[in-house]
PDB file of N, CA and C in Angstrom:
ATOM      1  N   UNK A   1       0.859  -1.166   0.000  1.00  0.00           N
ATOM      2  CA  UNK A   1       0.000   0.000   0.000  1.00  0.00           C
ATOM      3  C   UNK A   1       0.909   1.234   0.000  1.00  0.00           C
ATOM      4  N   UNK A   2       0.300   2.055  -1.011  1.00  0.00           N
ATOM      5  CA  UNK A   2       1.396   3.140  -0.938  1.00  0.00           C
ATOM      6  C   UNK A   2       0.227   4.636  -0.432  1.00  0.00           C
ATOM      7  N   UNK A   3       1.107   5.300   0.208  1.00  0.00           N
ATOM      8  CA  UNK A   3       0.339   6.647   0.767  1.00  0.00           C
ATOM      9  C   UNK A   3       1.124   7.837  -0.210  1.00  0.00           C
ATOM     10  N   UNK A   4      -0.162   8.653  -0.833  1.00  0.00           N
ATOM     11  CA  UNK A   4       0.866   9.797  -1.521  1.00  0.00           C
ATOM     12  C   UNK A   4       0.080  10.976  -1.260  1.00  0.00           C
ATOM     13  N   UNK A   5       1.110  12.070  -0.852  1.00  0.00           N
ATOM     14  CA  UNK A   5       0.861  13.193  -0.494  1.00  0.00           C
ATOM     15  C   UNK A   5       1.245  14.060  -1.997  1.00  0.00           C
ATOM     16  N   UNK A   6      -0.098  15.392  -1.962  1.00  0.00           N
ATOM     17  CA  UNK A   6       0.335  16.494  -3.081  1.00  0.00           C
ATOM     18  C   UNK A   6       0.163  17.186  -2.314  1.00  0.00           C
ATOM     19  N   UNK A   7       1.290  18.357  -2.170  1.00  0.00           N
ATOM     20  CA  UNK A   7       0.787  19.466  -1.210  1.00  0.00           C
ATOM     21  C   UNK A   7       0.841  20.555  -2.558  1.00  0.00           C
ATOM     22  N   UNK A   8      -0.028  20.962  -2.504  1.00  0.00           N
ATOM     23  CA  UNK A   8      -0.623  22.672  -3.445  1.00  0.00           C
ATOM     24  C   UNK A   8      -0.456  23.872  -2.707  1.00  0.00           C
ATOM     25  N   UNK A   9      -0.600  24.867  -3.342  1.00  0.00           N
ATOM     26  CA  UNK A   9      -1.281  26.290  -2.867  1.00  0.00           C
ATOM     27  C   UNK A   9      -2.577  26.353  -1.997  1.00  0.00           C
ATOM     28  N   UNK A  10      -3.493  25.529  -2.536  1.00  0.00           N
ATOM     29  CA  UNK A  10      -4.831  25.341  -1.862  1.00  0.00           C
ATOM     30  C   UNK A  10      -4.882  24.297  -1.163  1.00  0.00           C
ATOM     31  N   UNK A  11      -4.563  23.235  -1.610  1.00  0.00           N
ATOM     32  CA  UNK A  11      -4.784  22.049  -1.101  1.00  0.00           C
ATOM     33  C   UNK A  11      -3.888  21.240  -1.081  1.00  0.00           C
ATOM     34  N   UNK A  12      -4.136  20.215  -0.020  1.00  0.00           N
ATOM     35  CA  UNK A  12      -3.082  19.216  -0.004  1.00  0.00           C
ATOM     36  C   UNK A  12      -4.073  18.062   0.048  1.00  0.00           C
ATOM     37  N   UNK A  13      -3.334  17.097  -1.370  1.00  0.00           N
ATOM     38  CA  UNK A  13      -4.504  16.166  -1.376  1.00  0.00           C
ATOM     39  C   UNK A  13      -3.504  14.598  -0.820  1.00  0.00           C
ATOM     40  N   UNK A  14      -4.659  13.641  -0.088  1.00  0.00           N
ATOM     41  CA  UNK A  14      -3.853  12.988   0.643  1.00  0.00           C
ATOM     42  C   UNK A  14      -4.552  11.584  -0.169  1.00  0.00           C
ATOM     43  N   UNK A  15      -3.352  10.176  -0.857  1.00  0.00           N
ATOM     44  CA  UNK A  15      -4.213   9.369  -1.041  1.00  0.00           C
ATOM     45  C   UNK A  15      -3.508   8.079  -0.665  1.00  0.00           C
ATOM     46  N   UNK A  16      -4.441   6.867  -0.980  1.00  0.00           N
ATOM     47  CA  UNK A  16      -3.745   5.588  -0.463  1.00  0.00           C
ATOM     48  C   UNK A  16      -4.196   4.708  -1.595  1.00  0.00           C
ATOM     49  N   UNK A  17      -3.673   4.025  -2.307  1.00  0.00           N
ATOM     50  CA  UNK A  17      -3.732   3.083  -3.022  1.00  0.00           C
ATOM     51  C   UNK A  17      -3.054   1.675  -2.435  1.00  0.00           C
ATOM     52  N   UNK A  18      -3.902   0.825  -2.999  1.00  0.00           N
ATOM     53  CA  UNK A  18      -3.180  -1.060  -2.993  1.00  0.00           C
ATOM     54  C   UNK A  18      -1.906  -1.081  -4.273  1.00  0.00           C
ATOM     55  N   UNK A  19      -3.152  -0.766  -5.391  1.00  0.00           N
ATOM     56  CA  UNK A  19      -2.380  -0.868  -6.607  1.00  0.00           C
ATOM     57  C   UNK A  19      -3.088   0.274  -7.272  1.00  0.00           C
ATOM     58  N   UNK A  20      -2.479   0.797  -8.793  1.00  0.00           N
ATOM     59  CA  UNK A  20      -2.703   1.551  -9.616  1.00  0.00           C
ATOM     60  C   UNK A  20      -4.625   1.980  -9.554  1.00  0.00           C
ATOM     61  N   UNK A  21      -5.088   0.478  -9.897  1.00  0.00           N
ATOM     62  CA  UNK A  21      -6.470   0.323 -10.114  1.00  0.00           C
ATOM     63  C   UNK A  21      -7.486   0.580  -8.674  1.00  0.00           C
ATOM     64  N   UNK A  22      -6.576   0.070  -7.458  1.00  0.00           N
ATOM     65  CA  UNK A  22      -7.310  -0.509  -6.481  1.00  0.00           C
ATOM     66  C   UNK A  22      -6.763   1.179  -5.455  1.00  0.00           C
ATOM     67  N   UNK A  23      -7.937   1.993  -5.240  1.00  0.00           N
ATOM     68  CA  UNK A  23      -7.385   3.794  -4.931  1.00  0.00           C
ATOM     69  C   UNK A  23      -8.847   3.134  -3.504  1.00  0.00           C
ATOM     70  N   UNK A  24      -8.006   3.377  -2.350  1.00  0.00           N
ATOM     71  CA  UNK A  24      -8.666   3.243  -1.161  1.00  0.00           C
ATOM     72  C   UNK A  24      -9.100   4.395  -0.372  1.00  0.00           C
ATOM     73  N   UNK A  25      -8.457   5.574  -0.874  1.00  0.00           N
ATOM     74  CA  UNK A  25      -9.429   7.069  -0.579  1.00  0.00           C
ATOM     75  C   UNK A  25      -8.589   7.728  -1.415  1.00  0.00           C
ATOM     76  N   UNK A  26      -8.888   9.467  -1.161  1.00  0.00           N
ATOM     77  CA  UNK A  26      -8.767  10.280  -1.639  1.00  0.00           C
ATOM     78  C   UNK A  26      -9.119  11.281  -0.528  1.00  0.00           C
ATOM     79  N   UNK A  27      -8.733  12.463   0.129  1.00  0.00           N
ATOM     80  CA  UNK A  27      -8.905  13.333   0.757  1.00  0.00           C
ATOM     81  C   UNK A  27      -8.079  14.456   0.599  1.00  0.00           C
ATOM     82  N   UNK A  28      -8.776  15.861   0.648  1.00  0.00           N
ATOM     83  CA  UNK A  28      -8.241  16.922   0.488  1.00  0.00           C
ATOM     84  C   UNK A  28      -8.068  17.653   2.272  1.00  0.00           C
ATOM     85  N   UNK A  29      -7.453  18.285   2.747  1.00  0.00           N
ATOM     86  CA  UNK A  29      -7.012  19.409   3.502  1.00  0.00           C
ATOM     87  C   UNK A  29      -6.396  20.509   3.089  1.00  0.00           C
ATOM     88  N   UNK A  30      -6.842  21.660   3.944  1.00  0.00           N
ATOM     89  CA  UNK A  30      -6.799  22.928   3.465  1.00  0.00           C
ATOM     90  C   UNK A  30      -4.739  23.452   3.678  1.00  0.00           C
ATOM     91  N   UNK A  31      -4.124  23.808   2.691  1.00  0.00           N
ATOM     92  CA  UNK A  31      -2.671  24.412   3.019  1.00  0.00           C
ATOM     93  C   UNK A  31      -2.791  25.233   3.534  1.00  0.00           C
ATOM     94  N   UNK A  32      -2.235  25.558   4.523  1.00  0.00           N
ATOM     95  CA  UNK A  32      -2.045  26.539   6.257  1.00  0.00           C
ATOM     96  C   UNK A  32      -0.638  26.712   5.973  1.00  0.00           C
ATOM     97  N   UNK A  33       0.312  28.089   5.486  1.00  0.00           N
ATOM     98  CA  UNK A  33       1.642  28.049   5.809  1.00  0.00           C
ATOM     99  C   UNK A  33       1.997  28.233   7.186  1.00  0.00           C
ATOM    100  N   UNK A  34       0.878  28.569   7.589  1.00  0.00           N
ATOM    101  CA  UNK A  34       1.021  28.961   9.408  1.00  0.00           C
ATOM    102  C   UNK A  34       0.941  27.594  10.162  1.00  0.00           C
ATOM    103  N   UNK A  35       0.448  26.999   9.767  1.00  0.00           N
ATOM    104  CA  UNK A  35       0.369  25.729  10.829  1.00  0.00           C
ATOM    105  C   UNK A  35       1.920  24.891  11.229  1.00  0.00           C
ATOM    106  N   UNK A  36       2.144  24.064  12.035  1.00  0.00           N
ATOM    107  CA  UNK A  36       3.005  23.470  12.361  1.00  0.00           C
ATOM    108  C   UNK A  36       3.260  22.328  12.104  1.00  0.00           C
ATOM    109  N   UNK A  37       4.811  21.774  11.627  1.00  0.00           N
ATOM    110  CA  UNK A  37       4.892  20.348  11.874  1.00  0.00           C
ATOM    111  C   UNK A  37       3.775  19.205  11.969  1.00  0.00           C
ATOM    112  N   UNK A  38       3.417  19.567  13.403  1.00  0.00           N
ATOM    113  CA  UNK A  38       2.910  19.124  14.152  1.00  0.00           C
ATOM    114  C   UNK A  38       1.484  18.847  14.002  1.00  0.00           C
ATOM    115  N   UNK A  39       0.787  20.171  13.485  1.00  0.00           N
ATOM    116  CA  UNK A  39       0.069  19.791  13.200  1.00  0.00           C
ATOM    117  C   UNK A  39      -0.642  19.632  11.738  1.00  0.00           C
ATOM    118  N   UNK A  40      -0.259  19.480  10.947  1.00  0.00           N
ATOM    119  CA  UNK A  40      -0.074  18.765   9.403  1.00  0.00           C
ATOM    120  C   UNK A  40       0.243  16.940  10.042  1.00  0.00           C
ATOM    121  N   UNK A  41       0.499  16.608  10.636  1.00  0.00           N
ATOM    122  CA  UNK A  41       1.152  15.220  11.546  1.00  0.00           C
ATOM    123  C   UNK A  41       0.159  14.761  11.423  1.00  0.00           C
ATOM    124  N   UNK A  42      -0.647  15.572  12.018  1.00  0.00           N
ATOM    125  CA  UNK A  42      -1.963  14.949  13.210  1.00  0.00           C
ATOM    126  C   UNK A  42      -2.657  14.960  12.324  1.00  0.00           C
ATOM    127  N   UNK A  43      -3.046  16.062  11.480  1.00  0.00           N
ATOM    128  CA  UNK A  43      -4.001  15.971  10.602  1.00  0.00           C
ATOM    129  C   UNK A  43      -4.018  14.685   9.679  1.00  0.00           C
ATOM    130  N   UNK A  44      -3.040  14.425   9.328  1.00  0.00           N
ATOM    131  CA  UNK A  44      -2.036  13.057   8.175  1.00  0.00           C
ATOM    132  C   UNK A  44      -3.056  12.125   9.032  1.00  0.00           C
ATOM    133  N   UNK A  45      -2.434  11.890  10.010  1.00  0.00           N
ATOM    134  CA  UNK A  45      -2.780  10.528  11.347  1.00  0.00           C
ATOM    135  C   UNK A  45      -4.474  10.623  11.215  1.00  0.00           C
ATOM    136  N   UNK A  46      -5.068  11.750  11.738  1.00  0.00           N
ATOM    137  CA  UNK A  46      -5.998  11.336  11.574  1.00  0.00           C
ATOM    138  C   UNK A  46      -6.898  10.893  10.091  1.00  0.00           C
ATOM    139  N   UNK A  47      -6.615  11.920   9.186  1.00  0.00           N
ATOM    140  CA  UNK A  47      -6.995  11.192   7.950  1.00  0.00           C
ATOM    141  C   UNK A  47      -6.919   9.324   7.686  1.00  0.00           C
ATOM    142  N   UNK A  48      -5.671   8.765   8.051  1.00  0.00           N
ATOM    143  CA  UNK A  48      -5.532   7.673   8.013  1.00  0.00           C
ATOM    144  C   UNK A  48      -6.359   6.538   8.907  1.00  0.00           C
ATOM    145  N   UNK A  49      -6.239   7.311   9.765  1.00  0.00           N
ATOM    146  CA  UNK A  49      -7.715   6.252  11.307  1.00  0.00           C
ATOM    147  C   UNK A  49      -8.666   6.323  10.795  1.00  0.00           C
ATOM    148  N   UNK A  50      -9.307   7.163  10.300  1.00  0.00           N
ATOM    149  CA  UNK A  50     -10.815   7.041   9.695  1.00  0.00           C
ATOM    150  C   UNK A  50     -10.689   6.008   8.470  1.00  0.00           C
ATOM    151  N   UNK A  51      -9.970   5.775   7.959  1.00  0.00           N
ATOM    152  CA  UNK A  51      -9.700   4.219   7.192  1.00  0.00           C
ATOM    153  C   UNK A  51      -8.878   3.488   7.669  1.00  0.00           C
ATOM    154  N   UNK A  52      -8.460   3.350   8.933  1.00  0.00           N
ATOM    155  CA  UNK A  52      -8.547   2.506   9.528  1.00  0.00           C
ATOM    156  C   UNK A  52      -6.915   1.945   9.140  1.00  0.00           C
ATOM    157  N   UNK A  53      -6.136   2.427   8.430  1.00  0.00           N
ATOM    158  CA  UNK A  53      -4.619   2.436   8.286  1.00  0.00           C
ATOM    159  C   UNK A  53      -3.709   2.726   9.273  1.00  0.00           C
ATOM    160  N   UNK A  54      -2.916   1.857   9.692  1.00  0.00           N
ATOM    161  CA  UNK A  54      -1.988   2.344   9.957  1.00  0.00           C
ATOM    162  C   UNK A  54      -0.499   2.431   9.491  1.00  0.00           C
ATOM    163  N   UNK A  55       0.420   2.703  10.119  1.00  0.00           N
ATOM    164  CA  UNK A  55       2.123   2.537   9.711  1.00  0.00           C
ATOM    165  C   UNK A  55       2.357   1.748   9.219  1.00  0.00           C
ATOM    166  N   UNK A  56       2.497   0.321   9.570  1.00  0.00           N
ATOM    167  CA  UNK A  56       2.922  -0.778   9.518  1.00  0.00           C
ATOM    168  C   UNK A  56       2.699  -1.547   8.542  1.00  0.00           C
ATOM    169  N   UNK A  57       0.937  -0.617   7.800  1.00  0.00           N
ATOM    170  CA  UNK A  57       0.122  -1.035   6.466  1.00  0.00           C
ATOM    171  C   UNK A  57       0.873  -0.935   5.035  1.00  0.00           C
ATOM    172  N   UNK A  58       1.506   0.612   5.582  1.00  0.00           N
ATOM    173  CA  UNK A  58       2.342   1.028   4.325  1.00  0.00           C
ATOM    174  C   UNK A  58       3.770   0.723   3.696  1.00  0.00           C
ATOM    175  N   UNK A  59       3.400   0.634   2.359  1.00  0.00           N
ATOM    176  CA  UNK A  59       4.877   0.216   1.537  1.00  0.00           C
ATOM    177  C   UNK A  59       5.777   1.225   1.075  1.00  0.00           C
ATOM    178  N   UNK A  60       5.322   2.523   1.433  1.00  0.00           N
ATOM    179  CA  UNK A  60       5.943   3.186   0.914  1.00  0.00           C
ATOM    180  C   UNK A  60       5.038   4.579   0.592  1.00  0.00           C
ATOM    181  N   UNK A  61       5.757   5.862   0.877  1.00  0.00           N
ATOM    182  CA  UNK A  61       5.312   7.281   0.617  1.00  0.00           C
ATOM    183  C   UNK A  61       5.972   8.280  -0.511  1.00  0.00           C
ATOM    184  N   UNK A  62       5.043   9.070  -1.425  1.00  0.00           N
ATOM    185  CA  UNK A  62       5.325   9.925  -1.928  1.00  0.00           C
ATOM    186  C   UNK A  62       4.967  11.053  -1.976  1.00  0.00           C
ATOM    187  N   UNK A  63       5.825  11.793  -1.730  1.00  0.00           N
ATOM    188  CA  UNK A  63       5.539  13.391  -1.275  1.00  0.00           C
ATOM    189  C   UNK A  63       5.769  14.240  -2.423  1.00  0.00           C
ATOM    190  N   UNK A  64       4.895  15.146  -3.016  1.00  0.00           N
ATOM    191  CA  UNK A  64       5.182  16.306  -4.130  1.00  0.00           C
ATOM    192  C   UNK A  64       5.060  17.715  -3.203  1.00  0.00           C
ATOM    193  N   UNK A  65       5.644  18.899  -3.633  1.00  0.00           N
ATOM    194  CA  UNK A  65       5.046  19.591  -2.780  1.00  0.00           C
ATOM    195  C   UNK A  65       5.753  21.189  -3.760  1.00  0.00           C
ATOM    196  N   UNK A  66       4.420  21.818  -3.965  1.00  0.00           N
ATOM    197  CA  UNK A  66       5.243  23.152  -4.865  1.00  0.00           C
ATOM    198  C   UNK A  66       4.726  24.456  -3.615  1.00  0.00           C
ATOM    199  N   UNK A  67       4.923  24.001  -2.149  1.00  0.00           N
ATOM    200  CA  UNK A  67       5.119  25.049  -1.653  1.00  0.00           C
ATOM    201  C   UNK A  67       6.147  24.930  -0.510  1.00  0.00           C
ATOM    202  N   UNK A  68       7.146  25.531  -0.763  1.00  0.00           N
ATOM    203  CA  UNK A  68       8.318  25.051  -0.181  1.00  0.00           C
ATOM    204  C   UNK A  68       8.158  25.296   1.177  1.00  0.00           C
ATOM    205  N   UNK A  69       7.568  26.169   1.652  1.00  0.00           N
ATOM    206  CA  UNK A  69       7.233  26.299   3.505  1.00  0.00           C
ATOM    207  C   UNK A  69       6.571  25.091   4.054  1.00  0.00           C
ATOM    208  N   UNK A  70       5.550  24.658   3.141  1.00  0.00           N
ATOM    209  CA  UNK A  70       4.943  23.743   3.845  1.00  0.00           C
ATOM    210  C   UNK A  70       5.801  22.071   3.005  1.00  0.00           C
TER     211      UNK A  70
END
């Protein structure tokens, strides 16, 4: 299972796939350059509990990101 992050201007869209075909969500959150670490973390974490994922699920992460603060 792979987890991939797009972080945008507007949005940061968060997703999880098995395989190419097999897309197990899709969720957007709002980009905050003000927010913290910390909490972009939590937000991640919780996105993932509500499907019921955890760490240990994943094969691997990809991160894009065209805003360099966040």
């Amino acid at each position: 299972m792979v987890l991939a992050i797009d972080i945008g201007n507007t949005n940061i869209v968060i997703g999880c796939l098995r395989t190419a075909e097999d897309v197990i969500f899709v969720e957007r959150l709002s980009t905050d350059a003000t927010k913290t670490v910390l909490e972009y973390a939590i937000s991640i974490k919780n996105v993932l509990e509500l499907y019921g994922i955890e760490g240990k699920d994943l094969d691997g992460v990809i991160i894009s990101s065209v805003v360099p603060p966040v």
